[in-house]
Structure formats: structure tokens, C-alpha cells
C-alpha atoms as a PDB file:
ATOM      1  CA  UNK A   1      -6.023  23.334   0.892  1.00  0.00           C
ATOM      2  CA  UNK A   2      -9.138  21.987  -0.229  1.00  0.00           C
ATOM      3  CA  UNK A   3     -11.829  24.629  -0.777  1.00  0.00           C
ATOM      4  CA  UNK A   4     -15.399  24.322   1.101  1.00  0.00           C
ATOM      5  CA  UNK A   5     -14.551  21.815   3.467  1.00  0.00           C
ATOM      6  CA  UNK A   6     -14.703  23.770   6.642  1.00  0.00           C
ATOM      7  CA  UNK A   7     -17.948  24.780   8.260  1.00  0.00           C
ATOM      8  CA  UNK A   8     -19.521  28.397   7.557  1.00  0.00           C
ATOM      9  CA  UNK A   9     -18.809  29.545  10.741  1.00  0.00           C
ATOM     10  CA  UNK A  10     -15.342  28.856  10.559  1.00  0.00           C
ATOM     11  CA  UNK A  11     -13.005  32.194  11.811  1.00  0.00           C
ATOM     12  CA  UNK A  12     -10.158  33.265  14.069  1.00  0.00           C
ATOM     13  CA  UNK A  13     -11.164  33.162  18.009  1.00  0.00           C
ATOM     14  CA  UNK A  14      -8.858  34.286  20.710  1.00  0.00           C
ATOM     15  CA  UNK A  15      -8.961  31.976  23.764  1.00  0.00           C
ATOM     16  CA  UNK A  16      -8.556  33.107  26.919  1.00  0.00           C
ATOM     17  CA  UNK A  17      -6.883  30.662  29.521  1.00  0.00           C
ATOM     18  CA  UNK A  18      -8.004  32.149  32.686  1.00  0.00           C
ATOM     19  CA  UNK A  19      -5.478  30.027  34.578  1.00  0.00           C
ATOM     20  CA  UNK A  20      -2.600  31.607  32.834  1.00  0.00           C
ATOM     21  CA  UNK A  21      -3.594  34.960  31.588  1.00  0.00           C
ATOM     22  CA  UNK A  22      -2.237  33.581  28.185  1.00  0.00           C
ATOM     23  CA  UNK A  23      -4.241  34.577  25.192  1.00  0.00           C
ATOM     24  CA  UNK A  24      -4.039  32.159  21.813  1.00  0.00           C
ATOM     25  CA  UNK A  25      -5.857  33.233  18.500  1.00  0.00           C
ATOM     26  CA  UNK A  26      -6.424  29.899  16.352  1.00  0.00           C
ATOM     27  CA  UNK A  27      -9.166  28.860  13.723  1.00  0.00           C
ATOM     28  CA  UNK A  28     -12.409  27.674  15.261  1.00  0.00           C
ATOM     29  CA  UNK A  29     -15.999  27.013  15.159  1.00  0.00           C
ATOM     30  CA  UNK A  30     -16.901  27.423  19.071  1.00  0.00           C
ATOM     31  CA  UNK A  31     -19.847  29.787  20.264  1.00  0.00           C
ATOM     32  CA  UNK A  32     -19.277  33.005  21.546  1.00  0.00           C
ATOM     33  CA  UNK A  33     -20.543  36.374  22.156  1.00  0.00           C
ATOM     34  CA  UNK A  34     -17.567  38.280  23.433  1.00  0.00           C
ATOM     35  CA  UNK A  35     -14.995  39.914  21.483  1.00  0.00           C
ATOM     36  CA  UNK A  36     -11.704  41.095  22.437  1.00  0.00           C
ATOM     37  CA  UNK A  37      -8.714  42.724  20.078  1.00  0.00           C
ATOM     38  CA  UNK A  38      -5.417  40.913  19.185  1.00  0.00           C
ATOM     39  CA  UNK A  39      -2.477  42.225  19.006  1.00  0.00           C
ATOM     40  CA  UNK A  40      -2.762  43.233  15.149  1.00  0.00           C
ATOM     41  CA  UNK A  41      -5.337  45.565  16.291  1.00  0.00           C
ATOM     42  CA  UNK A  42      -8.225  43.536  14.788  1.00  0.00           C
ATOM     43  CA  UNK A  43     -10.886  42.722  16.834  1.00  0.00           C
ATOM     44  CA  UNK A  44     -11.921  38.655  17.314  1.00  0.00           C
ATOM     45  CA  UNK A  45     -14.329  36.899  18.875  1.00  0.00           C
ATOM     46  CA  UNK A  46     -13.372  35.384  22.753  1.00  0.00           C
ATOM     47  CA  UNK A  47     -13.625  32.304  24.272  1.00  0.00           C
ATOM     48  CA  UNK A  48     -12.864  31.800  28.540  1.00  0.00           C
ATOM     49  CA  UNK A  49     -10.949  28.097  28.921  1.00  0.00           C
ATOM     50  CA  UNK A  50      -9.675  26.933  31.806  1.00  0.00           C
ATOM     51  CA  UNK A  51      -6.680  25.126  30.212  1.00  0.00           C
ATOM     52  CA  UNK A  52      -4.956  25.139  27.822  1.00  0.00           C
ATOM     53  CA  UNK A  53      -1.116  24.560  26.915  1.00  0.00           C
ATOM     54  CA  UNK A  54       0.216  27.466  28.305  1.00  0.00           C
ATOM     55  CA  UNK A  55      -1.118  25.610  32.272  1.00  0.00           C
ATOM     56  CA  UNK A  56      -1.626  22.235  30.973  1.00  0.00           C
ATOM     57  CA  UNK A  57       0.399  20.176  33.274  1.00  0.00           C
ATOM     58  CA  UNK A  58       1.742  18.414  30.261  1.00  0.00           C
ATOM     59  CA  UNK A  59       3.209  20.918  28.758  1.00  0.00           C
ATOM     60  CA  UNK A  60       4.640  23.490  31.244  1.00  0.00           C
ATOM     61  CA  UNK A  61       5.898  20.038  33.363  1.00  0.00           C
ATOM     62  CA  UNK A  62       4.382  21.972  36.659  1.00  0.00           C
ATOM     63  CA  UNK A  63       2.002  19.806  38.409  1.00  0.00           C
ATOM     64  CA  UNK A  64      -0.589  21.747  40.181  1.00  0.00           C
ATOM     65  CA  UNK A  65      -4.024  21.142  41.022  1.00  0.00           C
ATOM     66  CA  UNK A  66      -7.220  22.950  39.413  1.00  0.00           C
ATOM     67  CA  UNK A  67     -10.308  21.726  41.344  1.00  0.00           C
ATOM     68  CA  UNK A  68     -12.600  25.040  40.993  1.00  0.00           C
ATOM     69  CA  UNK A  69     -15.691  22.739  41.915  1.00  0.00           C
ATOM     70  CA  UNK A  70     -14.497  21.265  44.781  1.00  0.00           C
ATOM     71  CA  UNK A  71     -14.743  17.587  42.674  1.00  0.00           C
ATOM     72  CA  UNK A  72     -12.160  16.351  45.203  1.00  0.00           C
ATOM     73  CA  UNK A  73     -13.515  17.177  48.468  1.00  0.00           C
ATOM     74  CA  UNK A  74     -17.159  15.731  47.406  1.00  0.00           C
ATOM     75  CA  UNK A  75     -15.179  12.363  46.044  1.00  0.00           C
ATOM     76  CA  UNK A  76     -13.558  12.274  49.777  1.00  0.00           C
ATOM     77  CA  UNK A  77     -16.996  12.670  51.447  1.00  0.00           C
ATOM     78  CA  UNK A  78     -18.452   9.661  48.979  1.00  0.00           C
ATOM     79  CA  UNK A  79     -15.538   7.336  49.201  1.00  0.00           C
ATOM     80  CA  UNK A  80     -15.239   7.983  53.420  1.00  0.00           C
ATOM     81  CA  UNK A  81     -19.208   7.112  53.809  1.00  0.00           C
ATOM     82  CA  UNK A  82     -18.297   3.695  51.860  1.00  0.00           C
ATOM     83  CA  UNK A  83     -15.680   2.514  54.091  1.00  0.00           C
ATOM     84  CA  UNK A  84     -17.986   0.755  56.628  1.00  0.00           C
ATOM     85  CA  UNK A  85     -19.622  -1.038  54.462  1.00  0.00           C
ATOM     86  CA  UNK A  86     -19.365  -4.955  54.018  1.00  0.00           C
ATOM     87  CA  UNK A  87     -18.238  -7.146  51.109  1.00  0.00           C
ATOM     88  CA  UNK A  88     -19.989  -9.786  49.398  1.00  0.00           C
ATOM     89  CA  UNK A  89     -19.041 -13.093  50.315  1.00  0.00           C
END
């Protein structure tokens, strides 16, 4: 591996997918404040995610749906107050 090419902030991170309860520690640069201990005992910084491939659709071939902001019902409401209106001739 090439030497100096990653950025100086550059460590381990555990993410935690809070769909799943699955933990993953990988290389990364993200933000974060909270810290958490692996299972080696060390302690690494944390990152919350909502997805990842432990409840990705994708990849556990479960289709389920995530909509923690209510996205769906608002679309609904938008797309039923459009109905009445009239085309463009």
C-alpha cells in the first residue's frame, strides 16, 4: 500500500446500524464524538447509521420498509391534492 495517501484523520470506527443492532468496525474518516469498545477490548470511535448491509434490502433479500420521517405519507398528501387538477391542452 502506498504510504501517505489517506487523509490524517483516517482510523477504525465502529458503525452502529440501529435497524439491526449489528455493529461493523471498518476504516473511515466520518465525524464523531462517541466511542464505544469492540470486541478486542479496544475502544473506537461510533457512528449511528440507519442501514447498512446487515438490513439493506439488497443484501439480507427481506424487503421491508424504513420510512422514520413519514416521507411516504407526506408524498400521498402531495400527489392526492394534484389529482384534480387539469392538463394542458
Amino acid at each position: 500500500m502506498k504510504k501517505d495517501i489517506h487523509p490524517q484523520n483516517y482510523r477504525m470506527v465502529i458503525f452502529h446500524d440501529n435497524s439491526s443492532n449489528e455493529r461493523v468496525l471498518i476504516g473511515s474518516t466520518i465525524e464523531t464524538t462517541a466511542t464505544d469498545k469492540w470486541t478486542d477490548g479496544v475502544e473506537y470511535p461510533m457512528a449511528n447509521v440507519d442501514v447498512t448491509s446487515a438490513s439493506h434490502p439488497f443484501y439480507t433479500g427481506q424487503e421491508k420498509v424504513m420510512d422514520m420521517a413519514g416521507r411516504v405519507e407526506r408524498f400521498k398528501a402531495r400527489a392526492g391534492k394534484t389529482d384534480g387538477r387539469k392538463k394542458k391542452a
